[in-house]
Protein backbone atom coordinates (compact mmCIF):
# COMPACT_ATOMS: atom_id res chain seq x y z
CA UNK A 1 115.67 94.58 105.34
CA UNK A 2 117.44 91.98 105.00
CA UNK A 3 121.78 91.90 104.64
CA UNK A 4 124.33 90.38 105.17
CA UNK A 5 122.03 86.89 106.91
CA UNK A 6 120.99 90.03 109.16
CA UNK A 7 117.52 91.41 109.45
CA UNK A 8 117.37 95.11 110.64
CA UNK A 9 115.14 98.27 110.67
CA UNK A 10 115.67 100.54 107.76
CA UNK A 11 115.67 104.55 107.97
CA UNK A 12 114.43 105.95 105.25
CA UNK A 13 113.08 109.39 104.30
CA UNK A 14 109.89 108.06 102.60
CA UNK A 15 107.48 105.12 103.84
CA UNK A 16 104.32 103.57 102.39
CA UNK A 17 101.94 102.46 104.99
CA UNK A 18 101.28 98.58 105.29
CA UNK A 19 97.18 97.83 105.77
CA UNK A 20 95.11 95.16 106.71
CA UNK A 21 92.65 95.32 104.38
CA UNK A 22 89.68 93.34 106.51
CA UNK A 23 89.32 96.30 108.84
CA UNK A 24 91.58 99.17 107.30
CA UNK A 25 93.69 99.38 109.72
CA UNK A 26 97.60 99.89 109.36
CA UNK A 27 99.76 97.59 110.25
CA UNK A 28 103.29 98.75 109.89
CA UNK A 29 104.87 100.42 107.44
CA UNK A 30 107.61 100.21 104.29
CA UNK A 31 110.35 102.02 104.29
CA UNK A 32 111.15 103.55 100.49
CA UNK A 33 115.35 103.16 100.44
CA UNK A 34 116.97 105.10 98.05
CA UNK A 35 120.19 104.68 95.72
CA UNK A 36 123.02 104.17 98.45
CA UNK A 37 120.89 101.26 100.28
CA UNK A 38 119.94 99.47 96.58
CA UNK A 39 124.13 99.80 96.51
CA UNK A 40 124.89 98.37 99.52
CA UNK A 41 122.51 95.59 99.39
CA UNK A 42 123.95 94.78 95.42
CA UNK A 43 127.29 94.88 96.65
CA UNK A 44 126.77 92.33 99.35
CA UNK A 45 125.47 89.60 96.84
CA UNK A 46 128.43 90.45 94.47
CA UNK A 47 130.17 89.44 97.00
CA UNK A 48 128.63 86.27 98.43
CA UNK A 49 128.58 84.71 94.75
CA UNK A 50 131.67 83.36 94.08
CA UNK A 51 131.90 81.10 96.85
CA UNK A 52 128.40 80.16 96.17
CA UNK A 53 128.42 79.51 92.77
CA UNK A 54 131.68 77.28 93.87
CA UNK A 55 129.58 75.15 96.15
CA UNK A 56 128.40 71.68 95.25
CA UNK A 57 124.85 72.01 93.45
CA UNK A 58 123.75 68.78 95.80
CA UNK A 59 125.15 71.43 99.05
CA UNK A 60 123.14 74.02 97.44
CA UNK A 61 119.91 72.15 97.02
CA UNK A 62 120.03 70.04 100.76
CA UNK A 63 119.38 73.93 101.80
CA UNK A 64 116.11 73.44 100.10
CA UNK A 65 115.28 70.42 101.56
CA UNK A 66 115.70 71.89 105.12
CA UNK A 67 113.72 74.90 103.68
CA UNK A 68 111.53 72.95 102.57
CA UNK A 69 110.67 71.51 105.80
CA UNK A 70 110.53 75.10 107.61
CA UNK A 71 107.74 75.78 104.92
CA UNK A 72 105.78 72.92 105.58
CA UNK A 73 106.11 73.44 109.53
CA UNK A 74 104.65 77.01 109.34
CA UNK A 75 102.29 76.75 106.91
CA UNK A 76 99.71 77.44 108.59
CA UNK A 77 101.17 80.82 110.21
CA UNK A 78 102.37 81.92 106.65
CA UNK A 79 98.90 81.51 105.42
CA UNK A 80 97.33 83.93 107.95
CA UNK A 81 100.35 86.54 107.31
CA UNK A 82 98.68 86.60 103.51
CA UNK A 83 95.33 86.74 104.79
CA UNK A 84 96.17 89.73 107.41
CA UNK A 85 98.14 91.87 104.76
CA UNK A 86 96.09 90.88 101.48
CA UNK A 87 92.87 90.36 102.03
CA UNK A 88 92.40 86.76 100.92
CA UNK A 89 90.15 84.15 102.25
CA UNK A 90 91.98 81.88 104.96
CA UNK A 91 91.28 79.02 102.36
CA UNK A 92 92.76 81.35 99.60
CA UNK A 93 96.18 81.93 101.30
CA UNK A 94 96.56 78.67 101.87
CA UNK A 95 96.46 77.65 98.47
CA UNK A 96 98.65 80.37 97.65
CA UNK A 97 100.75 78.57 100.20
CA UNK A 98 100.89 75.55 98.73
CA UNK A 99 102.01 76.71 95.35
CA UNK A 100 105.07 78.33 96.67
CA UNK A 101 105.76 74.97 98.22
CA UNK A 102 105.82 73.34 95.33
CA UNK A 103 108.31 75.80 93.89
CA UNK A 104 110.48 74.95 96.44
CA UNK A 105 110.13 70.79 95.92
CA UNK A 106 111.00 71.91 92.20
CA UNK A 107 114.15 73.74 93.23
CA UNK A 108 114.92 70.73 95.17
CA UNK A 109 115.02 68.20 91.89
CA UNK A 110 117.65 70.94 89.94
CA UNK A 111 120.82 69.10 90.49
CA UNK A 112 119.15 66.12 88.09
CA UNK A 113 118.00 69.39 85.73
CA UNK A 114 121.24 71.28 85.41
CA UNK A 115 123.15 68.43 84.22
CA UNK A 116 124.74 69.25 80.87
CA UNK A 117 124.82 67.54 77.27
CA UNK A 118 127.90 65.18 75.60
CA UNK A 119 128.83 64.41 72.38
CA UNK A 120 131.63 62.56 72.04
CA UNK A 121 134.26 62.74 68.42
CA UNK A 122 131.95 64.99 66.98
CA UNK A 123 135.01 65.87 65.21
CA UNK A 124 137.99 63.62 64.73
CA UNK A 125 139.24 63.08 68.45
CA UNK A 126 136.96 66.06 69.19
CA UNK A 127 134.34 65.98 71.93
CA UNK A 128 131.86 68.75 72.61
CA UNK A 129 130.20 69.37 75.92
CA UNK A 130 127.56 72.20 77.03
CA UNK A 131 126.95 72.90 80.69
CA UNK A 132 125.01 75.42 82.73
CA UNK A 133 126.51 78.53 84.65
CA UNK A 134 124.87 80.91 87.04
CA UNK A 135 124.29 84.16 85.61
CA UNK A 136 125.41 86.85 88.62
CA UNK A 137 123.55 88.37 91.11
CA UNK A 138 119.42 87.90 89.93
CA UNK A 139 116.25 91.05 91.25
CA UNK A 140 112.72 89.84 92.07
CA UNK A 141 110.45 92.36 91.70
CA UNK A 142 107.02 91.21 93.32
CA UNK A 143 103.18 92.20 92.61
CA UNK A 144 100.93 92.37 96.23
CA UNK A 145 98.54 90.15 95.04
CA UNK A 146 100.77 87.09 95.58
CA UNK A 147 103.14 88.02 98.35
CA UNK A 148 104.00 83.93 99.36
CA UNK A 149 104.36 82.39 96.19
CA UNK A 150 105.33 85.23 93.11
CA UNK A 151 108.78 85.48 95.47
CA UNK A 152 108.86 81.45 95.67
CA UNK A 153 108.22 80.99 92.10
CA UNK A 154 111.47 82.94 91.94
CA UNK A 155 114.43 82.75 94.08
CA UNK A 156 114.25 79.11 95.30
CA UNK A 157 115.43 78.14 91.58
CA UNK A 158 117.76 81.59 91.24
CA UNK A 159 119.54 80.30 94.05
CA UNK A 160 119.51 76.48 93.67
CA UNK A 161 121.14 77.10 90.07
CA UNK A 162 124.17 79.18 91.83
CA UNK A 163 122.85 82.61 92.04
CA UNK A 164 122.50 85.04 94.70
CA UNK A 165 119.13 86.70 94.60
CA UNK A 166 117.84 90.13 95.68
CA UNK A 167 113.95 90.33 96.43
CA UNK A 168 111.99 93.62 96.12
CA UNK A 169 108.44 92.58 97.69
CA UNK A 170 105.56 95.12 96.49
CA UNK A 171 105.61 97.84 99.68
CA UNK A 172 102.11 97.02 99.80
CA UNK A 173 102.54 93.73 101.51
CA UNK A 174 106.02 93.61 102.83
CA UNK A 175 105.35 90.75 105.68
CA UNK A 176 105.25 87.74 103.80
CA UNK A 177 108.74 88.34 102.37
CA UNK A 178 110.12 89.11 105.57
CA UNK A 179 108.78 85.85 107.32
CA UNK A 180 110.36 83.92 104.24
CA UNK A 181 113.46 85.06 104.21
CA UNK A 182 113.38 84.64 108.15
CA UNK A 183 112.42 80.93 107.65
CA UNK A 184 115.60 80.44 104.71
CA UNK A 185 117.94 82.00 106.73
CA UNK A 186 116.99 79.35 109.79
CA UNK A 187 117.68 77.00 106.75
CA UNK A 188 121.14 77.32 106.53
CA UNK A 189 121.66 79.58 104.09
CA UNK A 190 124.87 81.91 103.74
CA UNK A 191 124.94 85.28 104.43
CA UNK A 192 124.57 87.22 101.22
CA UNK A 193 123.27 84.92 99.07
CA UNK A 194 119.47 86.22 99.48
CA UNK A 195 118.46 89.73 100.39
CA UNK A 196 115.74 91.42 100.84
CA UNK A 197 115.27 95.20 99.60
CA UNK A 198 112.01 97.55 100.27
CA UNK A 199 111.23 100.65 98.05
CA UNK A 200 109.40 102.06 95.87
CA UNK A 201 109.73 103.50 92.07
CA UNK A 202 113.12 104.81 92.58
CA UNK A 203 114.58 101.49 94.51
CA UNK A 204 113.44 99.77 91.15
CA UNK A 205 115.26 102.29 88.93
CA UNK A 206 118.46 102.09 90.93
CA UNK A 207 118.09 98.09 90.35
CA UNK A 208 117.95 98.02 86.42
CA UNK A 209 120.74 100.56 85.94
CA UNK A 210 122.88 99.13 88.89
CA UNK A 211 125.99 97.57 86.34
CA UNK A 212 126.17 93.99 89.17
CA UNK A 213 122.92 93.03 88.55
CA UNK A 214 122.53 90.27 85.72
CA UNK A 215 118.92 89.35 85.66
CA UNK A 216 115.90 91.12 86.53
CA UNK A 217 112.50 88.99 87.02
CA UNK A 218 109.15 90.91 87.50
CA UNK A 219 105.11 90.19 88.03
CA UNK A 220 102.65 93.00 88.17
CA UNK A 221 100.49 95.55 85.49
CA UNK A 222 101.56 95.75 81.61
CA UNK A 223 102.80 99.25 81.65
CA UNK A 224 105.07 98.39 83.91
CA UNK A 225 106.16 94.92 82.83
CA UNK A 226 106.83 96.80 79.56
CA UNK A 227 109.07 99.42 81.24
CA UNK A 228 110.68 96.81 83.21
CA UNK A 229 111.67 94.93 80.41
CA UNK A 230 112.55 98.20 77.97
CA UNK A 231 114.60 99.49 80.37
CA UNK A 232 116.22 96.45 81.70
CA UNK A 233 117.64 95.24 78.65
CA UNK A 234 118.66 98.42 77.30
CA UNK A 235 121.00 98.33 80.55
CA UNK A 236 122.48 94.93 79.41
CA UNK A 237 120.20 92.34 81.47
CA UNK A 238 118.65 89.40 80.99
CA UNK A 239 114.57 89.84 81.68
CA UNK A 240 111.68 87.88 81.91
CA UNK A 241 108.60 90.56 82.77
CA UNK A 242 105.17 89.31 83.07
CA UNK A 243 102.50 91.77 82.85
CA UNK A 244 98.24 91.70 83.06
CA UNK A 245 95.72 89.87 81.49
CA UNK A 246 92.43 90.21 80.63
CA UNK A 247 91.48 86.42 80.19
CA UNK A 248 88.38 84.89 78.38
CA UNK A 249 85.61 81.82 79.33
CA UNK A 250 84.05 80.57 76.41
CA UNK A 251 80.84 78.87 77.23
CA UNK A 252 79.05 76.87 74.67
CA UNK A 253 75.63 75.43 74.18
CA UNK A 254 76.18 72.42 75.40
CA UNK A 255 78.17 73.26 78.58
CA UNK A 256 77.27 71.54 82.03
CA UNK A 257 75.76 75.14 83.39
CA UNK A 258 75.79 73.96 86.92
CA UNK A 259 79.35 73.11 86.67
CA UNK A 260 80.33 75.91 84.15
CA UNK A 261 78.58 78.76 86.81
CA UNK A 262 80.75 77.47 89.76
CA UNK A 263 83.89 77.20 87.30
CA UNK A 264 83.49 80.85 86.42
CA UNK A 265 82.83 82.26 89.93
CA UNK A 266 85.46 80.68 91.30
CA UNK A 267 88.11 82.05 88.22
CA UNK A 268 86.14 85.62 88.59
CA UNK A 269 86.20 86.33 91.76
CA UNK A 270 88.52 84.04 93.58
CA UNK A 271 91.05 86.31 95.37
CA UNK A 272 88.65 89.27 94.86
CA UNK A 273 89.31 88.93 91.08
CA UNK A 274 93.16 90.52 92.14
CA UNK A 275 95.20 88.10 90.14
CA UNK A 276 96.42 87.42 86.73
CA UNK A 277 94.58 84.73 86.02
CA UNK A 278 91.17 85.45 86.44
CA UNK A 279 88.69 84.69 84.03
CA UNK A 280 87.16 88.52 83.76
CA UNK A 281 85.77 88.24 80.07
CA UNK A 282 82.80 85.14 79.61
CA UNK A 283 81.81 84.51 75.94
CA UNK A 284 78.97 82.91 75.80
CA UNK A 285 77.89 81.18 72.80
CA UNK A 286 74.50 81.31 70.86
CA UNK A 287 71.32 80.07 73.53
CA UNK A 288 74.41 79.80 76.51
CA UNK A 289 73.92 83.77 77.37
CA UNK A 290 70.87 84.36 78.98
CA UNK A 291 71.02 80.88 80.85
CA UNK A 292 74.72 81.80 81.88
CA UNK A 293 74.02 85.27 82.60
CA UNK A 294 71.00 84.02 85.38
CA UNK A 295 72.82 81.49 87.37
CA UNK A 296 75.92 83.44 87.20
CA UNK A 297 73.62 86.11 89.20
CA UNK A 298 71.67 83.85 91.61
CA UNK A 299 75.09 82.18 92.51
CA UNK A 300 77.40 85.19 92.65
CA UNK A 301 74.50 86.99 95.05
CA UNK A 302 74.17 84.69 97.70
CA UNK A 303 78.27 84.87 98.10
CA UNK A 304 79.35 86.15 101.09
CA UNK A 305 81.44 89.01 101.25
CA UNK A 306 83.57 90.74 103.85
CA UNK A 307 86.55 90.58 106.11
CA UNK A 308 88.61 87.39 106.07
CA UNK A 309 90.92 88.12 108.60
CA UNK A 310 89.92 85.86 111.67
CA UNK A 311 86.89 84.80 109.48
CA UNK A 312 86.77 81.65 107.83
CA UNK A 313 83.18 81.57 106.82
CA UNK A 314 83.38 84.07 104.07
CA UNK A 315 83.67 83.58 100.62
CA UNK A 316 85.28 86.57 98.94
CA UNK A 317 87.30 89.35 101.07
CA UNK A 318 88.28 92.59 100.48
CA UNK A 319 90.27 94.05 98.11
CA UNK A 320 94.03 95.48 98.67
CA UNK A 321 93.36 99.44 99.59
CA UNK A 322 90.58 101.77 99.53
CA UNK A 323 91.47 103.73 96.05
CA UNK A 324 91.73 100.09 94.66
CA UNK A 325 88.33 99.65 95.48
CA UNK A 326 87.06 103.10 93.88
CA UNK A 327 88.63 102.35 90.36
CA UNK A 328 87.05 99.10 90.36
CA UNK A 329 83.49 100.41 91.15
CA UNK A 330 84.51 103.45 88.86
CA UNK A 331 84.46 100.50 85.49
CA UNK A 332 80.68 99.89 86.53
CA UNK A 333 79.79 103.34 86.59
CA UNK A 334 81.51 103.69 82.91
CA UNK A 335 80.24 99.93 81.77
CA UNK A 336 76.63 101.48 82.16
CA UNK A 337 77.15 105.01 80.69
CA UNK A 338 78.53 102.76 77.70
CA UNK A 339 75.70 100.86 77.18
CA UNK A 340 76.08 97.70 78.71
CA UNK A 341 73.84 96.14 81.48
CA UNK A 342 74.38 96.09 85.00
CA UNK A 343 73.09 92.22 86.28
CA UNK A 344 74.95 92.55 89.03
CA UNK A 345 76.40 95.62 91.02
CA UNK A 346 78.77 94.84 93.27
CA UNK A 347 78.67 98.83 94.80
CA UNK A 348 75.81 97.43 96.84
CA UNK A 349 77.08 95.42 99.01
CA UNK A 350 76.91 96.11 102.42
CA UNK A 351 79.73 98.46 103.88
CA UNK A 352 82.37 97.78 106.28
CA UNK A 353 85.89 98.78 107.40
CA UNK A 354 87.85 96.98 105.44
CA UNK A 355 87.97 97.75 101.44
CA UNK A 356 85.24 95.39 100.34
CA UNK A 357 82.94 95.16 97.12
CA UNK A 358 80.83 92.62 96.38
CA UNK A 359 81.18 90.58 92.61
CA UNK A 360 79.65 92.05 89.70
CA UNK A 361 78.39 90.66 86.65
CA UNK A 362 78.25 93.28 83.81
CA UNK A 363 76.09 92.19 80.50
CA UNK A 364 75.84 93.22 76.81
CA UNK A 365 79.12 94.24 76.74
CA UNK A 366 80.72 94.71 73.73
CA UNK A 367 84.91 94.57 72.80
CA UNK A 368 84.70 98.16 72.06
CA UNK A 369 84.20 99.07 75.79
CA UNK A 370 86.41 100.05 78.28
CA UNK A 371 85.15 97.39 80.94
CA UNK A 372 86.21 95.17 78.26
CA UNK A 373 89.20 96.66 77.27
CA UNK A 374 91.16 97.70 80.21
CA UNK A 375 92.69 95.18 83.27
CA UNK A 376 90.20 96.22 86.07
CA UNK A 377 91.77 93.49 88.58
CA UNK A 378 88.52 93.26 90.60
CA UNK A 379 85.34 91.25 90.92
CA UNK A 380 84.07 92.08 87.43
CA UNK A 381 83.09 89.56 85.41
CA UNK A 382 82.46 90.98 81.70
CA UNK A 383 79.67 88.99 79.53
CA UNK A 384 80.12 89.03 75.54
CA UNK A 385 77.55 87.67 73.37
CA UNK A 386 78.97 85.41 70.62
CA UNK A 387 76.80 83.58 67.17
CA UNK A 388 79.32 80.62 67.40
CA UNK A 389 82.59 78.91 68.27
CA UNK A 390 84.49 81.40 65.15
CA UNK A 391 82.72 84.26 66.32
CA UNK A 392 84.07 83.44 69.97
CA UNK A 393 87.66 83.17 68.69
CA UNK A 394 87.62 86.36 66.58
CA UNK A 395 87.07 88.32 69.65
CA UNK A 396 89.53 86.52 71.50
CA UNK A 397 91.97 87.51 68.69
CA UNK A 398 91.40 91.10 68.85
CA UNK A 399 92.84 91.17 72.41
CA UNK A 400 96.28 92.85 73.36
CA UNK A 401 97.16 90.06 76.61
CA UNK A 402 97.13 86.55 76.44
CA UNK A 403 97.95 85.04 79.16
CA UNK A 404 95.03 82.33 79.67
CA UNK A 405 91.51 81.01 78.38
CA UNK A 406 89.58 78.68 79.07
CA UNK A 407 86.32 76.65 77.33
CA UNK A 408 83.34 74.77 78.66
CA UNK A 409 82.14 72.42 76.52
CA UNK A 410 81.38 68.39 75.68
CA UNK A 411 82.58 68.94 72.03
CA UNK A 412 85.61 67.59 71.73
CA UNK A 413 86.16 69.23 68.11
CA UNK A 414 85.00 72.88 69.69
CA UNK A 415 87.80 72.16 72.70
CA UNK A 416 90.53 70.90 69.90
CA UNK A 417 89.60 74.00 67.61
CA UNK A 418 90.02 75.99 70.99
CA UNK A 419 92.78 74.77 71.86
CA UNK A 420 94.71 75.05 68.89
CA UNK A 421 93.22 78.74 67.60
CA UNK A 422 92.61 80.71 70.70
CA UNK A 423 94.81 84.12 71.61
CA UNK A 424 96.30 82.95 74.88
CA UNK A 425 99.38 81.02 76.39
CA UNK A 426 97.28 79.41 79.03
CA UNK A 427 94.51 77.07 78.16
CA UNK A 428 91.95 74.99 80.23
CA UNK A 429 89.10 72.82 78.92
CA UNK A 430 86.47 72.51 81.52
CA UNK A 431 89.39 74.34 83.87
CA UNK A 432 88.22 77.66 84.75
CA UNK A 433 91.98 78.94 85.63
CA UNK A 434 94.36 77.02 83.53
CA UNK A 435 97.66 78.44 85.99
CA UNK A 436 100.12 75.72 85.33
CA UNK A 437 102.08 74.43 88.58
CA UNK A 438 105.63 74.52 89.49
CA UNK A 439 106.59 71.63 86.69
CA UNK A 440 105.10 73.84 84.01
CA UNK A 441 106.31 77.18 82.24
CA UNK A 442 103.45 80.47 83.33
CA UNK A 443 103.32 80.78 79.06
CA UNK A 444 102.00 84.34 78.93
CA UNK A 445 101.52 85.70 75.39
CA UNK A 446 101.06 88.99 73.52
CA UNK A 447 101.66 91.95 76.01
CA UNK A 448 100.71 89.89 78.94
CA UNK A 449 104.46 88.64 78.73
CA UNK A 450 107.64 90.62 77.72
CA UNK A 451 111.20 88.63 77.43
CA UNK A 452 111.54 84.96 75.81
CA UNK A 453 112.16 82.52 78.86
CA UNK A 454 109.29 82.64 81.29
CA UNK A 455 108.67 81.76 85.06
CA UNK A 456 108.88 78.43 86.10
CA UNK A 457 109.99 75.03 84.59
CA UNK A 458 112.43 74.48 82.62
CA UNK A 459 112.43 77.75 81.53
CA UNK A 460 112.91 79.10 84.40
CA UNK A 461 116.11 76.84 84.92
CA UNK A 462 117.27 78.40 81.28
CA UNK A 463 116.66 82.19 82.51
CA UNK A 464 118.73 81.39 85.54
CA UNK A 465 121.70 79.67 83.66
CA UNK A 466 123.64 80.55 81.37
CA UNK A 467 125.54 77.86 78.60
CA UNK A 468 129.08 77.38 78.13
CA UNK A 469 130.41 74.83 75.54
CA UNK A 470 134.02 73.55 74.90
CA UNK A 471 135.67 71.54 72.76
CA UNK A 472 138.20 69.49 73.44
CA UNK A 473 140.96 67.62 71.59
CA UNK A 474 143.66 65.80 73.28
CA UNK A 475 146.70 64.84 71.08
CA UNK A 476 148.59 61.68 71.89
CA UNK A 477 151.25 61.89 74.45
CA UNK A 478 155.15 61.40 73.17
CA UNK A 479 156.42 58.99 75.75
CA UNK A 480 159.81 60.57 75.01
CA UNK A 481 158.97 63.51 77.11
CA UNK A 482 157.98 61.77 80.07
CA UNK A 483 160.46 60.71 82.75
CA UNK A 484 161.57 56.70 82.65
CA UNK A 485 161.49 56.30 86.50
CA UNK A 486 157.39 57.29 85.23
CA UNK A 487 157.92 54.81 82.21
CA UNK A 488 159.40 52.20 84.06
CA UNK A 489 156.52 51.80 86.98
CA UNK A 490 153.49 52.45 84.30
């Protein structure tokens, strides 16, 4: 834990075991504080914000810039922390890497974003002005499946905009956090002003009711970005919640299929299909199935699967604990009883220590099925047949998430009538993961996203500020009142 700019050990009477998913081996373990440390941890960034919000926006974001640099130095050791405690390929992490980095170069640029707006005499000998305030002491609540840059995409701008911020990794993969906040503390920064927090459900409970804490910001599943976000602002708090996806590749006719193929294996089953943006639904569009449906098997086949830790030469790894990988081979078990075709079953992969399963490509699958229905956050890559571009779009429609999309085609009236119709907040033409970088909001839809300002951007700026306006009139001075020696020497 992190408090106080001090790291120490936490007791606790509860603690979730920390794996390394290559081999399935623990690693550690997460302690599970209750109420009274959530308390003391809150009360030490109530009190460390005054005096930051009070220092010099240019003082605040020179922090960043040495940060910045600490990032950049160990980039390559934060990479392999992901790797040991997620599962990703070495290559994978350090992507992940590099889009926390860029989080940080955004925080960096915020003095030139939080300036305010003027409008001079917009009464007589009235001026108005609007200007941006930190909100109070702002939560982080963290998925596993990013553990280096879901926490970047959020406190490096919390903090740069005046805040003090509170992080609450996922218990599943506490070590990334840890090594950040070691790294931001060697930055400069005051004590107080970031903490870090382990626990479980009740450590999450304890922050939404907890009366200090203004602003709550959470990644992970849709039930619980709903509850998150029900239960946050019924306490009074500001909350941006982004939940799961379950996000659709529309291939047409007259797609590039060699292209396409690697486009959607890469969005399927990059980061063992464990992320929010994974393509896990492919439409494809009149005589685009079966040709699809046969390269997307050949391809997906010859990947090679296993542990990544230590490893380089693999191309998908594990997934994040042994029950995980159960449910996901459970949806193929279910996808056939309900009709659909098994072109690829990833159950047969060969077995090893770690929790691996290979991809799987599931055909004939209908919107009516529970592999199409239901987030499986795995290697599953769903295949609906569609008559045309409408018929394409009406399924998209039907769909509860929307957080991204994507189409393959050379028609650039198919890609505009995508573009503008399609059920998602996230769009790519000829991009099979359309995630937007650090410069760009994460535009979930639907119940993929619950609040109104979203992560990253200038929305993210806006959830972390809050406006004040004033008005001001200044009356013309009676020299009568002032005092002649004043007069006299004017």
């Amino acid at each position: 834990m992190l408090l106080d700019g001090h790291f120490a050990v936490t007791e606790a009477n509860h603690y979730e075991l920390v794996y390394n998913p290559s081999n399935g081996k623990s690693i550690g373990r997460t302690p599970l504080c209750d109420r009274l440390v959530v308390d003391q941890v809150v009360e030490s960034a109530y009190r460390a914000m005054p005096k930051w919000a009070a220092t010099p926006v240019v003082d605040r974001a020179r922090i960043f810039f040495h940060y910045h640099a600490l990032l950049e130095k160990h980039f390559d050791e934060l990479a392999v922390i992901v790797t040991r405690e997620h599962g990703k390929t070495l290559a994978e992490s350090r992507a992940e890497v590099q889009r926390g980095v860029e989080m940080v170069e955004f925080a960096c640029s915020i003095p030139s974003l939080l300036m305010g707006t003027t409008l001079p005499n917009i009464a007589t000998d009235v001026d108005a002005e609007t200007v941006k305030h930190p909100v109070g002491v702002c939560v982080g609540i963290t998925p596993y499946n990013f553990p280096n840059m879901v926490p970047l995409w959020m406190f490096p701008v919390a903090i740069v905009c005046g805040n003090t911020f509170i992080l609450k990794p996922s218990e599943k993969v506490p070590l990334s956090s840890v090594r950040l906040g070691e790294l931001l503390m060697q930055a400069g920064l005051p004590p107080g002003v970031f903490s870090i927090l382990h626990g479980g459900k009740d450590c999450v409970e304890a922050l939404l009711a907890h009366p200090k804490v203004a602003a709550i910001s959470f990644v992970g599943s849709t039930p619980v970005a709903q509850k998150i976000y029900t239960t946050g602002t019924a306490n009074g708090k500001r909350v941006q919640s982004a939940g799961g996806a379950k996000n659709h590749l529309i291939v047409m006719p007259d797609a590039d299929m060699e292209i396409t193929v690697k486009a959607l294996a890469a969005s399927a089953y990059g980061c063992a299909g464990q992320r929010c943006m994974a393509g896990s639904v492919a439409v494809a569009v009149g005589k685009a199935g079966d040709p699809l449906v046969n390269d997307l098997v050949e391809l997906a086949s010859k990947m090679r699967v296993g542990p990544t830790d230590g490893n380089d030469a693999i191309d998908m790894g594990p997934v994040i604990r042994e029950e995980h990988r159960s449910k996901v081979a459970s949806y193929l078990q279910i996808a056939s009883e309900d009709g659909a075709t098994l072109a690829l079953d990833g159950r047969l992969v060969a077995k090893s220590d770690g929790f691996v399963i290979g991809p799987s490509i599931v055909d004939q699958v209908s919107p009516s099925m529970r592999v199409y229905r239901e987030e499986i956050f795995g290697p599953v890559l769903s295949v609906v047949r569609a008559d045309d571009l409408e018929h394409a779009l009406s399924i998209g429609a039907g769909c509860e998430y929307g957080n991204g999309a994507a189409i393959f085609t050379k028609s650039g009236y198919a890609a505009r009538q995508f573009k503008q119709h399609f059920n998602a907040g996230m769009i790519g033409i000829n991009v099979g993961v359309p995630a937007p970088m650090a410069w760009f909001p994460f535009t979930g839809w639907n119940r993929s996203f619950f609040g109104d300002l979203h992560i990253q951007g200038m929305e993210g700026i806006q959830f972390y500020t809050r406006q004040k306006t004033t008005l001001t009139r200044w009356p013309k001075a009676d020299d009568s009142h002032f005092d002649p020696v004043w007069k006299s020497n004017r």
